[in-house]
C-alpha atoms as a PDB file:
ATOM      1  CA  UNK A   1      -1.369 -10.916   1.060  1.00  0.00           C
ATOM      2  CA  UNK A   2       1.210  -7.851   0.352  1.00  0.00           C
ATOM      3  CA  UNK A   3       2.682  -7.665   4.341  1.00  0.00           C
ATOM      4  CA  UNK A   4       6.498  -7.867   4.372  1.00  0.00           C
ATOM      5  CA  UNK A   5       6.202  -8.384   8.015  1.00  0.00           C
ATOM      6  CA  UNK A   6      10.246  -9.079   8.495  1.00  0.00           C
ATOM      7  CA  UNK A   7      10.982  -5.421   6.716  1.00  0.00           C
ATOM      8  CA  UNK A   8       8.164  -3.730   8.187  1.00  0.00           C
ATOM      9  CA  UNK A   9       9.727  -4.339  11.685  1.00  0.00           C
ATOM     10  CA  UNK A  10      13.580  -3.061  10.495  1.00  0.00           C
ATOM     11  CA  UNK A  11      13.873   1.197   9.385  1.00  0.00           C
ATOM     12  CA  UNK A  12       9.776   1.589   9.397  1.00  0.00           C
ATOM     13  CA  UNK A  13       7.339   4.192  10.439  1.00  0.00           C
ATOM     14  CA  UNK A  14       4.619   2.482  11.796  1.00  0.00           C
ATOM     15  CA  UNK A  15       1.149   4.311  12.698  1.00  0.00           C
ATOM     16  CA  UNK A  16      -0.471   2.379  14.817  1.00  0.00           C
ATOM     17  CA  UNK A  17      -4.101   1.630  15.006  1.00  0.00           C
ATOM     18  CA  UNK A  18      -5.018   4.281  17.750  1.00  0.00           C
ATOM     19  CA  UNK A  19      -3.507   7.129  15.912  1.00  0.00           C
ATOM     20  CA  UNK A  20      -4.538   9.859  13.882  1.00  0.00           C
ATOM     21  CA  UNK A  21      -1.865  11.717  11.492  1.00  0.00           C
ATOM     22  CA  UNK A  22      -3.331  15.185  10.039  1.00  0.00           C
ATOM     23  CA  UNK A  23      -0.842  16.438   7.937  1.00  0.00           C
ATOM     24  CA  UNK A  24       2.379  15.217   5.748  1.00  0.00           C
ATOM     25  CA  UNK A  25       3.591  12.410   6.308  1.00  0.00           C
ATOM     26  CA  UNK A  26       7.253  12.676   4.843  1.00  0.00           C
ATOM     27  CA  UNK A  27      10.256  10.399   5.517  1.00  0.00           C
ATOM     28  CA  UNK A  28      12.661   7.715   3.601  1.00  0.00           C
ATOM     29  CA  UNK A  29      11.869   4.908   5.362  1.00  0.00           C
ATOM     30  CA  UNK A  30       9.053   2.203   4.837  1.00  0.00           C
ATOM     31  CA  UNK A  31       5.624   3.769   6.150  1.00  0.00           C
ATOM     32  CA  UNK A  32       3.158   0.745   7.469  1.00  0.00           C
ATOM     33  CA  UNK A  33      -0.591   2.522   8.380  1.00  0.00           C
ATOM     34  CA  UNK A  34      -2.265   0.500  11.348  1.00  0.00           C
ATOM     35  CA  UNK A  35      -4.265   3.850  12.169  1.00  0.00           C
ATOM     36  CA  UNK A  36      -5.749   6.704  10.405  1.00  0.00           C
ATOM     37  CA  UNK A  37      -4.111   9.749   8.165  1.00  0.00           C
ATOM     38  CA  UNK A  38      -5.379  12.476   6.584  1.00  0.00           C
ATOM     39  CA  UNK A  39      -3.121  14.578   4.768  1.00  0.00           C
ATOM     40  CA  UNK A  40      -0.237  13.533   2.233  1.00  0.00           C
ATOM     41  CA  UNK A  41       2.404  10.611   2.452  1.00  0.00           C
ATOM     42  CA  UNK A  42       5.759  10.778   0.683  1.00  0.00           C
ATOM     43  CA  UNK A  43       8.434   8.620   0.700  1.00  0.00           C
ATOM     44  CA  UNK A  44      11.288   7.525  -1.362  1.00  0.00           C
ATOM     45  CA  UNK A  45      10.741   3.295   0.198  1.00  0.00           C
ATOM     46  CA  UNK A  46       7.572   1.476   0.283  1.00  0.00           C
ATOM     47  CA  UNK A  47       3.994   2.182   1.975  1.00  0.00           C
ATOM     48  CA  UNK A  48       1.914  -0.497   3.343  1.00  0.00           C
ATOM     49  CA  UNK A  49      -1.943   0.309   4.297  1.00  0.00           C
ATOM     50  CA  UNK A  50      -3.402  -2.333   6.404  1.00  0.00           C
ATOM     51  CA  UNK A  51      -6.538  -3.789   6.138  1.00  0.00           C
ATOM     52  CA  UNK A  52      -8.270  -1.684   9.052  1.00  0.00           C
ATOM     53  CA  UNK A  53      -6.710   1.607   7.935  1.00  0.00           C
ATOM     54  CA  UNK A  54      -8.381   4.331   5.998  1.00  0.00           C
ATOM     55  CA  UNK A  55      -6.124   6.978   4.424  1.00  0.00           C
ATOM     56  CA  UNK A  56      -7.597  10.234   3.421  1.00  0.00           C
ATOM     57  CA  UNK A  57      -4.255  11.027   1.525  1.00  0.00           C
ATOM     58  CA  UNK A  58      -2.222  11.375  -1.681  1.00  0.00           C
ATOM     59  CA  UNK A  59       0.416   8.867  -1.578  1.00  0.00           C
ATOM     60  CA  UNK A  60       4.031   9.259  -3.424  1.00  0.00           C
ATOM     61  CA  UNK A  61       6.110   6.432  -2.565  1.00  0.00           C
ATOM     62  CA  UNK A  62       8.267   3.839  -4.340  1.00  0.00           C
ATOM     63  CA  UNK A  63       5.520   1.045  -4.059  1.00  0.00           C
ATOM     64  CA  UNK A  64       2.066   0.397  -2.510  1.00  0.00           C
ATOM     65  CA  UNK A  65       1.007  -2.692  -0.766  1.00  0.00           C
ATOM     66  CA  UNK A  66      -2.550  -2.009  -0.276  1.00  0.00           C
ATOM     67  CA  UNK A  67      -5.295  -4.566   2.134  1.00  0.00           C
ATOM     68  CA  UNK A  68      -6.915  -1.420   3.506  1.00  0.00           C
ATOM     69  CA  UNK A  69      -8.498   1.615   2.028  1.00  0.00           C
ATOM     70  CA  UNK A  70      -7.391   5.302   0.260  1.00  0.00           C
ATOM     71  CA  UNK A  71      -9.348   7.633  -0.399  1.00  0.00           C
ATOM     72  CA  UNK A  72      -7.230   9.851  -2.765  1.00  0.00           C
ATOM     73  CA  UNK A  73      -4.449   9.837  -5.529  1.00  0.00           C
ATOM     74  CA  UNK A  74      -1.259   7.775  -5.207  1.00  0.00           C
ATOM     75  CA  UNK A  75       2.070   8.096  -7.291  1.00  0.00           C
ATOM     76  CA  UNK A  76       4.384   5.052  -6.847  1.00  0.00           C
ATOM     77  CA  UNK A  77       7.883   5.093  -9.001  1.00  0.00           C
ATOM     78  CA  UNK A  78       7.747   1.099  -9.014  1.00  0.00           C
ATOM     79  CA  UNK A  79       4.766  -0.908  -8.018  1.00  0.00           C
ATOM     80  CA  UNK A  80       0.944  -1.035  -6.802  1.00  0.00           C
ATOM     81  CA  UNK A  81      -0.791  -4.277  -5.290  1.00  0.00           C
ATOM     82  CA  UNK A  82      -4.247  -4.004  -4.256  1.00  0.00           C
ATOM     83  CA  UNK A  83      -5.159  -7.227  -2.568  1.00  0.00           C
ATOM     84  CA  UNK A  84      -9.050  -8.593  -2.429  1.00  0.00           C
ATOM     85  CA  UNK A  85     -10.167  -6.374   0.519  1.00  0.00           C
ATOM     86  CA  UNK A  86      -8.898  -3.127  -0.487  1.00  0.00           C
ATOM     87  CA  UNK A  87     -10.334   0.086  -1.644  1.00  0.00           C
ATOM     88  CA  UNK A  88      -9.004   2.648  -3.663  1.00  0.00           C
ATOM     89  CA  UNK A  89     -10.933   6.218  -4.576  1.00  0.00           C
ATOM     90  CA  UNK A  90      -8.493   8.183  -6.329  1.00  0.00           C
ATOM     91  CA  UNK A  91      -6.439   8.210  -9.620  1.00  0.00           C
ATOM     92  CA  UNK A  92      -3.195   5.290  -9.678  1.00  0.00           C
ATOM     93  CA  UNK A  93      -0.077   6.212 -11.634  1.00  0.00           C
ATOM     94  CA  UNK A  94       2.601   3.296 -11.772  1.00  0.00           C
ATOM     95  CA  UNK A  95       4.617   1.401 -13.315  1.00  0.00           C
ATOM     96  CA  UNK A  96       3.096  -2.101 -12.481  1.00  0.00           C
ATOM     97  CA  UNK A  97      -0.340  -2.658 -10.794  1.00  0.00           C
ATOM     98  CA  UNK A  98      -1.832  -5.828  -9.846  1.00  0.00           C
ATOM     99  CA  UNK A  99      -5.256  -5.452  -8.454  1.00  0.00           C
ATOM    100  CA  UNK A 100      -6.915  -9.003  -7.031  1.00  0.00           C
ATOM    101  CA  UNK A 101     -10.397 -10.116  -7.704  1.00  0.00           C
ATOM    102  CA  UNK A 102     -12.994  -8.443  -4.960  1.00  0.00           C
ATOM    103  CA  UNK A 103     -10.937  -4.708  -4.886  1.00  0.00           C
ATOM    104  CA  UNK A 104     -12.513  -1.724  -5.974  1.00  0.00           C
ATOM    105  CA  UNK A 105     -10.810   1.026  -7.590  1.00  0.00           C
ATOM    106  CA  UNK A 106     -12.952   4.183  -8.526  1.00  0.00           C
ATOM    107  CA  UNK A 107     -10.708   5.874 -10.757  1.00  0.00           C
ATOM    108  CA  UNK A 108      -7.840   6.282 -13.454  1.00  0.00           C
ATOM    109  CA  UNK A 109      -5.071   4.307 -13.980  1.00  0.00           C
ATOM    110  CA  UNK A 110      -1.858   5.486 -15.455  1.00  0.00           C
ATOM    111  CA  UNK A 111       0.885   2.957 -16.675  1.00  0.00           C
ATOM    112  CA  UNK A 112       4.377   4.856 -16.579  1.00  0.00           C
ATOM    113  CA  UNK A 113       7.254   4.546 -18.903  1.00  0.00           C
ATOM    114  CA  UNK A 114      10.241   4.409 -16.038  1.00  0.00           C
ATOM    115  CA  UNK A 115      11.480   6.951 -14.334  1.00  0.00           C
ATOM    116  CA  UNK A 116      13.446   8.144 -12.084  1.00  0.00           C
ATOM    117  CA  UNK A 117      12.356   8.846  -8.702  1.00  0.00           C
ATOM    118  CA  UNK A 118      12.551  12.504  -8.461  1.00  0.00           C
ATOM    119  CA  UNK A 119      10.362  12.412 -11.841  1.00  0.00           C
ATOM    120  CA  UNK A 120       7.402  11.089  -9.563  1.00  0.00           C
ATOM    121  CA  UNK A 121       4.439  13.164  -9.929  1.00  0.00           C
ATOM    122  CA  UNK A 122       5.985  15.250 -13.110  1.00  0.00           C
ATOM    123  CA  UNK A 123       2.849  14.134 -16.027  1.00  0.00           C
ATOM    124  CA  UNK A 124       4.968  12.256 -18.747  1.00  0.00           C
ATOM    125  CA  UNK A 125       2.697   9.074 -18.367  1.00  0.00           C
ATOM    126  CA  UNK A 126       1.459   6.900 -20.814  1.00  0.00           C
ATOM    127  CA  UNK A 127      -1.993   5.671 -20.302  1.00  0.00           C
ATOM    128  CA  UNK A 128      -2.584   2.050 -21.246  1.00  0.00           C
ATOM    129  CA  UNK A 129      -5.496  -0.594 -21.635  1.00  0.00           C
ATOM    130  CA  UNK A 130      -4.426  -2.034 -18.487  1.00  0.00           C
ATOM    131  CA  UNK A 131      -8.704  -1.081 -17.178  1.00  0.00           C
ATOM    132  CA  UNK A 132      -9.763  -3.509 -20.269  1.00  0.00           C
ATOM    133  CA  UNK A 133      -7.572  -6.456 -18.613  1.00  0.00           C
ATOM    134  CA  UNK A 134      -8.619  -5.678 -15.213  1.00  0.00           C
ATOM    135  CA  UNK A 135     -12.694  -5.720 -16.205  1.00  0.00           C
ATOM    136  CA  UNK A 136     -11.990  -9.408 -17.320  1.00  0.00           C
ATOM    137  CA  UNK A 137     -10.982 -10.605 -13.870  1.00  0.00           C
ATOM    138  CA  UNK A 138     -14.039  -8.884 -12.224  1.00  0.00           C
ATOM    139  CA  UNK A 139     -12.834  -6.103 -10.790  1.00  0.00           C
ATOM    140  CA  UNK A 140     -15.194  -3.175 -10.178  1.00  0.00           C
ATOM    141  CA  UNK A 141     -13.688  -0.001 -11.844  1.00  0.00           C
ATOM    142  CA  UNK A 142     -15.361   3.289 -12.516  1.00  0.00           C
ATOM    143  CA  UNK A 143     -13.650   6.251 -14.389  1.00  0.00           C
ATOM    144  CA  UNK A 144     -12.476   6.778 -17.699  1.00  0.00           C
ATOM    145  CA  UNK A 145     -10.487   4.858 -19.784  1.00  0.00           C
ATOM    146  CA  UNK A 146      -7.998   6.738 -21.811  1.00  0.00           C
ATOM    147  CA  UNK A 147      -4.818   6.340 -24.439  1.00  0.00           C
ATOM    148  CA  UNK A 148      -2.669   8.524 -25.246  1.00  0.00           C
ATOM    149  CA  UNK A 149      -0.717   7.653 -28.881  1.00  0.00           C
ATOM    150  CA  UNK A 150       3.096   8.977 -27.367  1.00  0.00           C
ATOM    151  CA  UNK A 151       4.352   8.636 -31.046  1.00  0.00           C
ATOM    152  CA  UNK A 152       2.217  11.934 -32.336  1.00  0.00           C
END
């Protein structure tokens, strides 16, 4: 449901589904995941994990289109989709997330105030109620749910 498949062929890493990355993963260019990666991805453009994919990684990019699974924290300046057959087991900190009905997310979620790029990662964050509005659609979710009252 999130594949840009027109960008994803112009200025992209692309990990096939054969391959195994151990390591960082660190470029400026879209990064699409076919394969495996264990490690850390950082970009400043977009990452796309693919449905057969499993990524043992923190992720800091500029958005997230998710259809496969993560298995750690992820940091996007922008946006998060997590389409129906996508798992994520890790904390989310975004601006936007839009998680579809059958994903599971184990896990926090942070809603940002903007930013700028190179303040990805840094912890002024507010936490929202976003986890109360994602319950009602039948997503699973496990974690805590937490606000934080930026006005004290």
């Amino acid at each position: 449901m999130f594949s840009k498949n027109s960008k994803e062929q112009i200025n992209s890493s692309i990990i096939g589904e054969s391959v195994l990355i151990e390591g960082t993963f660190d470029c400026l260019e879209d990064v699409v995941v076919h394969g495996k990666l264990n490690g850390i991805i950082k970009t400043s453009a977009d990452v796309y994990i693919k449905q057969s994919s499993v990524v043992n990684a923190d992720i800091k990019a500029k958005n997230l289109f998710l259809d496969g699974v993560v298995n750690g924290n992820v940091d996007c300046l922008e946006y998060v989709g997590v389409s129906a057959s996508a798992k994520i087991n890790g904390d989310v900190s975004t601006k936007v997330i839009n998680i579809e009905k059958g994903a599971i997310f184990n896990g926090k979620c942070i809603i940002r105030e903007d930013k700028k790029l190179e303040d990805v990662g840094k912890n002024n964050v507010v936490e929202g109620d976003v986890i109360d509005n994602m319950t009602n659609i039948g997503v699973k979710i496990k974690g805590k749910k937490q606000v934080k009252d930026l006005k004290n």
